[in-house]
C-alpha atoms as a PDB file:
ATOM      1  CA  UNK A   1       0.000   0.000   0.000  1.00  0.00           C
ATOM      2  CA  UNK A   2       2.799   2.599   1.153  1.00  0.00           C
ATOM      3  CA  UNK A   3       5.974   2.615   1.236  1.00  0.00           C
ATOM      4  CA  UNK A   4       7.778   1.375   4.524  1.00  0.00           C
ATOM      5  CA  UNK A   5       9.238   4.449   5.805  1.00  0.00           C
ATOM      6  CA  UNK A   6      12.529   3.984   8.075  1.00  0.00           C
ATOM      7  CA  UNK A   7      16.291   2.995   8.365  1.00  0.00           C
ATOM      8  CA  UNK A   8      17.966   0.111   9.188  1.00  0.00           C
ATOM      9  CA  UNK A   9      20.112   0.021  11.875  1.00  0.00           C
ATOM     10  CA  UNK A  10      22.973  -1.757  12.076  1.00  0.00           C
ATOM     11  CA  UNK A  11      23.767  -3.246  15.604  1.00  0.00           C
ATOM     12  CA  UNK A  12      27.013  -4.098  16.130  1.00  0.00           C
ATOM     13  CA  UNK A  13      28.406  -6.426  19.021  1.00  0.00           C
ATOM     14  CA  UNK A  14      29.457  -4.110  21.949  1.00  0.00           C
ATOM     15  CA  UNK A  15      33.118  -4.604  23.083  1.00  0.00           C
ATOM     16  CA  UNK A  16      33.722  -5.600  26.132  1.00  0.00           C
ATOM     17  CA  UNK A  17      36.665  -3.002  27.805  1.00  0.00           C
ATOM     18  CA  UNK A  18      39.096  -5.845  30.134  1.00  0.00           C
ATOM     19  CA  UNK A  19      39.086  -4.491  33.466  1.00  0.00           C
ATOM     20  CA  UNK A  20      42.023  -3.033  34.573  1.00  0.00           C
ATOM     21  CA  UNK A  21      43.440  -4.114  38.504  1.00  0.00           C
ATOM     22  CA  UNK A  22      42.613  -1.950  40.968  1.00  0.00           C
ATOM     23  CA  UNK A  23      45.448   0.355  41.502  1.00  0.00           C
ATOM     24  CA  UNK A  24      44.081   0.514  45.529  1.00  0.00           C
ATOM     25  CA  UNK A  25      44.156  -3.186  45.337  1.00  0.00           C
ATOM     26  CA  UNK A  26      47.669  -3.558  43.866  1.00  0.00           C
ATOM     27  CA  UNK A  27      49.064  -1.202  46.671  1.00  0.00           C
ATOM     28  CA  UNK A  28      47.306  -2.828  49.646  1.00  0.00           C
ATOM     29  CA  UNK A  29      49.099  -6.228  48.996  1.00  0.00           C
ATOM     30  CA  UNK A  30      52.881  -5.000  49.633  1.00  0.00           C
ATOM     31  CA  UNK A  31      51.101  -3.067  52.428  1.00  0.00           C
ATOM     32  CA  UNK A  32      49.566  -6.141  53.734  1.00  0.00           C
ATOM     33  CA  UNK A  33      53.431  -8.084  53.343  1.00  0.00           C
ATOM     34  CA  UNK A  34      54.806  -5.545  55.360  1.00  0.00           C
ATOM     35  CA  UNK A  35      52.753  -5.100  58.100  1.00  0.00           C
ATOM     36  CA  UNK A  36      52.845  -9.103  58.774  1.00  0.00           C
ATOM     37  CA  UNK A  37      56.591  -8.890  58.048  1.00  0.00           C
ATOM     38  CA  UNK A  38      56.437  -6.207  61.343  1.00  0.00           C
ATOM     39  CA  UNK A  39      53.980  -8.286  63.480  1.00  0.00           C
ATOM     40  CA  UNK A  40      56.276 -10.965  62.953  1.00  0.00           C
ATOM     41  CA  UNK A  41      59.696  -9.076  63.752  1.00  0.00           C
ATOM     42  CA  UNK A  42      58.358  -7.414  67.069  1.00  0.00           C
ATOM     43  CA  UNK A  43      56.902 -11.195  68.234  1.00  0.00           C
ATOM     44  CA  UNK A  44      60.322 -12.480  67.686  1.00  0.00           C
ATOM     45  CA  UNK A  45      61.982  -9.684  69.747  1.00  0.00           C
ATOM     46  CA  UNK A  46      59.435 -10.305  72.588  1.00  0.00           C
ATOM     47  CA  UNK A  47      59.874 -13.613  72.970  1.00  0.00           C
ATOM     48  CA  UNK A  48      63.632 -13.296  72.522  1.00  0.00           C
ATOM     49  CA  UNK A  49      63.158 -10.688  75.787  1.00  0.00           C
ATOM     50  CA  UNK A  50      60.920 -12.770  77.653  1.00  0.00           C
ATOM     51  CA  UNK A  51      63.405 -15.926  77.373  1.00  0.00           C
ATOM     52  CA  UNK A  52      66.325 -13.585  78.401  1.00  0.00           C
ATOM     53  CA  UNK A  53      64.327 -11.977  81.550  1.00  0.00           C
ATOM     54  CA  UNK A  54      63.322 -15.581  82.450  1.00  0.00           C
ATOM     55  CA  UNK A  55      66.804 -16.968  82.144  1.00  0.00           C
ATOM     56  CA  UNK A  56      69.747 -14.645  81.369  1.00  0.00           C
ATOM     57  CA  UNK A  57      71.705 -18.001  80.716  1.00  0.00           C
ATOM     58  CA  UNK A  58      69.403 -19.102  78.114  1.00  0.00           C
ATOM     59  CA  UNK A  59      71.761 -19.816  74.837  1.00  0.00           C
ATOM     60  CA  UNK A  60      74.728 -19.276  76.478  1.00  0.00           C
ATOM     61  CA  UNK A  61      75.420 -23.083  78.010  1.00  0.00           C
ATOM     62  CA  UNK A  62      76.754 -23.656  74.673  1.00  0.00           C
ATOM     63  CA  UNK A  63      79.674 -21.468  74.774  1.00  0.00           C
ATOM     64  CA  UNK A  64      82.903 -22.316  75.693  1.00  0.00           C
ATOM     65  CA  UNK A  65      83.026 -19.297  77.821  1.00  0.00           C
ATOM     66  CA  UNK A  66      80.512 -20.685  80.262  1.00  0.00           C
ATOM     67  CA  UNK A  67      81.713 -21.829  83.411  1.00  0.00           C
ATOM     68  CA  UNK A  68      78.568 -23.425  85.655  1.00  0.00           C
ATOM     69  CA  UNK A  69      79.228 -23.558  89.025  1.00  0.00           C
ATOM     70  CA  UNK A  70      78.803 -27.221  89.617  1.00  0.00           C
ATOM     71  CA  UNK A  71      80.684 -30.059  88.386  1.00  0.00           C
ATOM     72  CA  UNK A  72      78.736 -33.389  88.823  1.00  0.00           C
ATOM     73  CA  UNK A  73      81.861 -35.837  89.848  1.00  0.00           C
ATOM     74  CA  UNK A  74      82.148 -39.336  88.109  1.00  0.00           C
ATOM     75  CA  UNK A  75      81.877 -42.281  90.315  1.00  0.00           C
ATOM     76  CA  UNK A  76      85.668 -42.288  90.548  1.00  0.00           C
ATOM     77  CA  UNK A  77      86.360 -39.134  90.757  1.00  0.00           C
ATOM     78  CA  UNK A  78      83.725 -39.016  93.904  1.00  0.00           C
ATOM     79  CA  UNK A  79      85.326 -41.988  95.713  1.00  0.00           C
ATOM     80  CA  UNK A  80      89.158 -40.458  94.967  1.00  0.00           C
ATOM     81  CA  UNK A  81      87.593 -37.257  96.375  1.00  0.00           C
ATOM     82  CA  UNK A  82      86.920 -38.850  99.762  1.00  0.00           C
ATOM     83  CA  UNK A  83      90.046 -40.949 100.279  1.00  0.00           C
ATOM     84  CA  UNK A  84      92.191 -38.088  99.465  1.00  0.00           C
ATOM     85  CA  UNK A  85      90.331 -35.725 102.189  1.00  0.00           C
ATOM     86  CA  UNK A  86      88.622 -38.076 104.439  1.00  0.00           C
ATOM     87  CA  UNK A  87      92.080 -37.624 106.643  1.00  0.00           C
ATOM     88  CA  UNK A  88      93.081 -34.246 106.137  1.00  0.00           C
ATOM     89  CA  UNK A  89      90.225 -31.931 107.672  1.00  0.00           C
ATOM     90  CA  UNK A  90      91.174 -32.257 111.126  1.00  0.00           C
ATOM     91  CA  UNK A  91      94.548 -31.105 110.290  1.00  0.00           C
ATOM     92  CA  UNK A  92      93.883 -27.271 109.597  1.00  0.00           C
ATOM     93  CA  UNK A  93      95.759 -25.108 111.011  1.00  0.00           C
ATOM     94  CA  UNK A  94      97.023 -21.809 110.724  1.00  0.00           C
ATOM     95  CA  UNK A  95     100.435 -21.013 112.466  1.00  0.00           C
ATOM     96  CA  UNK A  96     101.098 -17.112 111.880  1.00  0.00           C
ATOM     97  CA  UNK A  97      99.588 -16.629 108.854  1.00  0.00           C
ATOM     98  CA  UNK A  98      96.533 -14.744 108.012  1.00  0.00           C
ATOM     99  CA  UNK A  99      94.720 -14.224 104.820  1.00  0.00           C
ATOM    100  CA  UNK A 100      93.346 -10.323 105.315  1.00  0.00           C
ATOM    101  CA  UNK A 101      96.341  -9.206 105.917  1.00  0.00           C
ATOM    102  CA  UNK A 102      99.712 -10.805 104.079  1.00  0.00           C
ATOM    103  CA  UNK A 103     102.439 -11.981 105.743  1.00  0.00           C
ATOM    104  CA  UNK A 104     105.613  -9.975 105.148  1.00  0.00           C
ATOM    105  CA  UNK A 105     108.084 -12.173 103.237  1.00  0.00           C
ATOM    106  CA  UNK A 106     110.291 -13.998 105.207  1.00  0.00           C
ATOM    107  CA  UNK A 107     114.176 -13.379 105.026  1.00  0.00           C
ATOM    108  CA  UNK A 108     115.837 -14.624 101.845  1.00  0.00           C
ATOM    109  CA  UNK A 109     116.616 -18.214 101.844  1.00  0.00           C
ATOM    110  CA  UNK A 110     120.677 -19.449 102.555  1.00  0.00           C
ATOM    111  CA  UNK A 111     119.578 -21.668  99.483  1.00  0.00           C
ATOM    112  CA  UNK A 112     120.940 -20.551  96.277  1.00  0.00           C
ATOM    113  CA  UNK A 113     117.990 -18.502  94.172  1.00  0.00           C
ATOM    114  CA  UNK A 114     115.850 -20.075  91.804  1.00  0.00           C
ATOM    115  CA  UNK A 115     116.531 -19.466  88.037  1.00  0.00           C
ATOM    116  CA  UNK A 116     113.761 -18.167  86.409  1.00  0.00           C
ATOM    117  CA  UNK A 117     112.344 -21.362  85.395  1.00  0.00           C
ATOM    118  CA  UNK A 118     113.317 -23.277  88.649  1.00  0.00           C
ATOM    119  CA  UNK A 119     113.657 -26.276  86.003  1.00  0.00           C
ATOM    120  CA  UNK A 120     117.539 -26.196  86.304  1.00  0.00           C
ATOM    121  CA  UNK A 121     118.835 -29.805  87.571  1.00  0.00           C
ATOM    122  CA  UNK A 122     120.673 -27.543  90.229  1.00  0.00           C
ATOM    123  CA  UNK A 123     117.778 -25.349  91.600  1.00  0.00           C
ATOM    124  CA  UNK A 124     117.322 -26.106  95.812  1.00  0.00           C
ATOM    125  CA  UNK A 125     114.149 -25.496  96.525  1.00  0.00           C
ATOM    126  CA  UNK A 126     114.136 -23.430  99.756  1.00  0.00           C
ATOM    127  CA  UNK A 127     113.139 -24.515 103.225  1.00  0.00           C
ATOM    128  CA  UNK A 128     109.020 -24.903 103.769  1.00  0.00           C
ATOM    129  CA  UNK A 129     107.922 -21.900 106.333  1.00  0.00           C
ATOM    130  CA  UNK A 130     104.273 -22.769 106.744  1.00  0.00           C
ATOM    131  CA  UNK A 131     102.817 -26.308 107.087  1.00  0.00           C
ATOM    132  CA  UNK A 132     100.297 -27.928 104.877  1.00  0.00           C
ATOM    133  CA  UNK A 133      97.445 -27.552 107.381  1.00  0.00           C
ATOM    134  CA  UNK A 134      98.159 -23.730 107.682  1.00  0.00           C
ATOM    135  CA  UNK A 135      98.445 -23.527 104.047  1.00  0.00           C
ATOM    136  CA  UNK A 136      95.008 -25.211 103.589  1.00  0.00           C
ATOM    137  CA  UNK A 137      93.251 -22.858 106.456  1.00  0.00           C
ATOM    138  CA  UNK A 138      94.359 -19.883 103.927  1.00  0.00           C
ATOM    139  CA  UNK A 139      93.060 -21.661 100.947  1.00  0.00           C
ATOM    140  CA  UNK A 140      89.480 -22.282 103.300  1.00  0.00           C
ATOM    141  CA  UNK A 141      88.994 -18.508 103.476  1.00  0.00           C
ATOM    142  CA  UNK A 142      90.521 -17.669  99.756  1.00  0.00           C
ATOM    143  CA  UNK A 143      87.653 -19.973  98.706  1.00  0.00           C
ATOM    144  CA  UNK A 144      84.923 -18.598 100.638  1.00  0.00           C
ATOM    145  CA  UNK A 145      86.075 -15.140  99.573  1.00  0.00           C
ATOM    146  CA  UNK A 146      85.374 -16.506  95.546  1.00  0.00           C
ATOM    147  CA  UNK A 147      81.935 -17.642  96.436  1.00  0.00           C
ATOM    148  CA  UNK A 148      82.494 -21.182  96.245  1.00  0.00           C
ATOM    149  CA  UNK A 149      81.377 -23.728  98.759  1.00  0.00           C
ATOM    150  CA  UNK A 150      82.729 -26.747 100.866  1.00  0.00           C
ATOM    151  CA  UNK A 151      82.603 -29.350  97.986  1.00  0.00           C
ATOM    152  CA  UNK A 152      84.721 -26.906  96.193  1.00  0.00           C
ATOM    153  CA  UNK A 153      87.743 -26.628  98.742  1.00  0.00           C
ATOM    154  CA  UNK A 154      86.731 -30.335  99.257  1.00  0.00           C
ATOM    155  CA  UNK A 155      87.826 -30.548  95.370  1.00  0.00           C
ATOM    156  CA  UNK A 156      90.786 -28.552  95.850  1.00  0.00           C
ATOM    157  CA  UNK A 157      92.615 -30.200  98.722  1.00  0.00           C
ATOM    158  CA  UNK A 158      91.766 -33.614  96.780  1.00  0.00           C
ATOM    159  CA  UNK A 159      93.819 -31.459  93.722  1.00  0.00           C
ATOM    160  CA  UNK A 160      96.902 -30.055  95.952  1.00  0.00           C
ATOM    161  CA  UNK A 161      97.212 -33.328  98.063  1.00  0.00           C
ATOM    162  CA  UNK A 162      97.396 -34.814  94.651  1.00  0.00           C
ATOM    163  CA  UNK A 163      99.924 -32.003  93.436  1.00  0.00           C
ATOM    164  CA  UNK A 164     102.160 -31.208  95.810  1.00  0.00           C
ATOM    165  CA  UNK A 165     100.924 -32.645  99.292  1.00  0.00           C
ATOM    166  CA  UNK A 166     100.314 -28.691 100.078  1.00  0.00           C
ATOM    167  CA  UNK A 167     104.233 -28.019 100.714  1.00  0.00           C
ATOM    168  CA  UNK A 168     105.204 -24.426  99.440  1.00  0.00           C
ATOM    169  CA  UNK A 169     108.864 -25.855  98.630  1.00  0.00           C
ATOM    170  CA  UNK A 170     106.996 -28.935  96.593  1.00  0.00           C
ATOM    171  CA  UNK A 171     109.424 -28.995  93.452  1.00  0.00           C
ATOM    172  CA  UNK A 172     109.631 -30.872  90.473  1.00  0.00           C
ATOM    173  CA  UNK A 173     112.802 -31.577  87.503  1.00  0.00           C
ATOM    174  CA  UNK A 174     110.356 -30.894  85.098  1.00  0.00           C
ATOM    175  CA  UNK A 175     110.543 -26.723  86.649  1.00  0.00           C
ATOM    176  CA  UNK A 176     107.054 -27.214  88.122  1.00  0.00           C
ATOM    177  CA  UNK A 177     107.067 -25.909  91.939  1.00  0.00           C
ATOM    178  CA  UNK A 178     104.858 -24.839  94.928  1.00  0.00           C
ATOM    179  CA  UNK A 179     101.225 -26.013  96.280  1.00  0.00           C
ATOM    180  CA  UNK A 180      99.622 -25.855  92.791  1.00  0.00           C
ATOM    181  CA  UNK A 181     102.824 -27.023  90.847  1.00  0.00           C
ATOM    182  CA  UNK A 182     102.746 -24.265  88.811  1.00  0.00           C
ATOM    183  CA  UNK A 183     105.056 -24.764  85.378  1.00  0.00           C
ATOM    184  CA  UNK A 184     107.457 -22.702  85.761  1.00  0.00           C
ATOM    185  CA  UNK A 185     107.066 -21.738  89.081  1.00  0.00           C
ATOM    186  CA  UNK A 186     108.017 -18.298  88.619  1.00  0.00           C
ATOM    187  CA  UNK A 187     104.571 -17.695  86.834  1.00  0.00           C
ATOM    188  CA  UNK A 188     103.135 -17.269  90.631  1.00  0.00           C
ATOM    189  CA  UNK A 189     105.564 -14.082  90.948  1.00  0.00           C
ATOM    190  CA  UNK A 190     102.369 -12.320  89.632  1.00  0.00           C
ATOM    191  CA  UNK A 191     100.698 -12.784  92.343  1.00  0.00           C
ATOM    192  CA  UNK A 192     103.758 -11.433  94.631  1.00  0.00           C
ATOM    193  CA  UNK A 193     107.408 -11.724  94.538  1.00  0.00           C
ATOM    194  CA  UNK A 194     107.367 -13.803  97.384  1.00  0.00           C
ATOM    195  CA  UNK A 195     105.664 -16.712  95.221  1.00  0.00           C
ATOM    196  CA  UNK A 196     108.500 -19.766  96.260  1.00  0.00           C
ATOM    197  CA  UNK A 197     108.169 -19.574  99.868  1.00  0.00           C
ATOM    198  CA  UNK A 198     104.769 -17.858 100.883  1.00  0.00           C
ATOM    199  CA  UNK A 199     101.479 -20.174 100.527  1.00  0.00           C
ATOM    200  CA  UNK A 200      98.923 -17.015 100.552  1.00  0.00           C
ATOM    201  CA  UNK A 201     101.010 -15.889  97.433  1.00  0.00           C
ATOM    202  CA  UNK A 202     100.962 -19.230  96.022  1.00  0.00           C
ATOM    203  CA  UNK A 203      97.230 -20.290  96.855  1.00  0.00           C
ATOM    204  CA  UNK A 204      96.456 -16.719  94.774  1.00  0.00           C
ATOM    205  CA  UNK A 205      97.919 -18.004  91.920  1.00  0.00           C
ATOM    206  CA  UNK A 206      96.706 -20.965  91.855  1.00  0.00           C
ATOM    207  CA  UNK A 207      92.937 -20.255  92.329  1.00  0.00           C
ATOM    208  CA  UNK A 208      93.227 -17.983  89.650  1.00  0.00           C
ATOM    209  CA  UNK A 209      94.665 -20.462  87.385  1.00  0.00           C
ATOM    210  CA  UNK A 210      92.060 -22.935  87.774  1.00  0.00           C
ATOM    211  CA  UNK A 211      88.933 -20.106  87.795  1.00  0.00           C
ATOM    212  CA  UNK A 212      90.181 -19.060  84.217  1.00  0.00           C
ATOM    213  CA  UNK A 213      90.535 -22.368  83.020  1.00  0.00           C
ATOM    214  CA  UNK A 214      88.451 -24.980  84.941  1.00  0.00           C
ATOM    215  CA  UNK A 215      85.883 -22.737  86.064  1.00  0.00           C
ATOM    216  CA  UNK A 216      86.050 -24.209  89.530  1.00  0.00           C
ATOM    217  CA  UNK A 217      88.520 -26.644  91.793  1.00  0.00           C
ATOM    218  CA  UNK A 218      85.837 -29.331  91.370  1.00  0.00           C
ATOM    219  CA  UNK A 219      86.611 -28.781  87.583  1.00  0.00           C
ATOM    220  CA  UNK A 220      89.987 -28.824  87.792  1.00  0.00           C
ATOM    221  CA  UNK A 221      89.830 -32.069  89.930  1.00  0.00           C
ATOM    222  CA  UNK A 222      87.615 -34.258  87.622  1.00  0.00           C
ATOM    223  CA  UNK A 223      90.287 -33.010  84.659  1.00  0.00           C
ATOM    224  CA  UNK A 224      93.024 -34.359  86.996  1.00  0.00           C
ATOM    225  CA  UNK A 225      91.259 -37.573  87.522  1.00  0.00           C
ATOM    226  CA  UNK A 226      90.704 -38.031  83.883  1.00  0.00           C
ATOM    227  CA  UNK A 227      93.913 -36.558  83.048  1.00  0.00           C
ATOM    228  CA  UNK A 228      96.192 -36.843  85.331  1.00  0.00           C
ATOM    229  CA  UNK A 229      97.211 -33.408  85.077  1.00  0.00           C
ATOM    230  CA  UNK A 230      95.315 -30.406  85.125  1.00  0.00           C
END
């Protein structure tokens, strides 16, 4: 009848635009990485803390710098431990000497002097002034004085009855001399320069020697068990 009046339209497919990340999205992740990365490094440092506060020796049993102050004994050192002083604590005594207040050094011996090492075959060792027992009464209050307890002078007259029966003039060839047999014996001058014939001056030297290296006399006595030397 009429003509169909109109246009055709063309519909084309609509394009789908890929949707970008969101850049709020893409900056929260490393946000989220670092804040767990925090949490985790502050936890770590308190419980780090909290061990230490707890036990300030926690970590540090491992170190060869550690000294604890017990030794458990073997079985054989134990039993050597009570022969060797199961006869000598009624012996203590302390003639003239005292440990507060040092002895001045007797006169110089008629003996000729040591050499430096006293390790020469012609060295006399000069005449004992104080007797084992006094010697051991200074060594009682010398170990007090370092905090350590009866087992530990227990331990040490086990060592120096071992040593040197606790004579001050105890000498061997070999250049080792005094109550702790100290090789040479004229390392113990740095305790004094009395070191061959006074036992405070000797005893010094010796607990010092076996603090810095066995930690303790009960140390340095289950080394000389094992040992034989210490």
């Amino acid at each position: 009848m009429g003509k169909h009046l109109g246009t055709a339209i063309a519909i084309r497919p609509l394009r789908v635009t890929p949707s970008r990340p969101s850049t709020v999205a893409v900056e929260k992740a490393p946000m989220h990485g670092r804040i767990a990365l925090s949490l985790f490094g502050f936890l770590a440092a308190f419980a780090f803390l909290l061990v230490n506060v707890t036990d300030p020796y926690a970590g540090a049993t491992a170190s060869p710098y550690y000294q604890s102050g017990h030794v458990e004994l073997s079985a054989r050192a134990a039993q050597l431990l009570a022969v060797e002083t199961g006869f000598e604590a009624q012996a203590i005594s302390r003639d003239n000497y005292t440990v507060t207040e040092k002895p001045k050094p007797p006169p110089p011996p008629v003996a000729p002097a040591a050499p430096a090492n006293t390790g020469s075959s012609d060295y006399t060792p000069p005449a004992a002034v104080a007797s084992p027992g006094s010697a051991q009464a200074i060594a009682a209050d010398m170990v007090a004085a370092r905090g350590w307890g009866g087992e530990q002078f227990d331990c040490l007259v086990a060592l120096w009855n071992k040593e040197s029966g606790w004579r001050t003039n105890a000498y061997n060839p070999s250049g080792a001399y005094g109550i702790p047999q100290a090789l040479p014996g004229s390392k113990m001058a740095s305790s004094g320069a009395d070191w061959e014939t006074n036992p405070a001056t000797q005893i010094d030297w010796g607990l010092g020697y076996i603090s810095g290296r066995y930690g303790t006399p009960c140390g340095a006595w289950q080394h000389s068990v094992d040992s034989n030397w210490y």
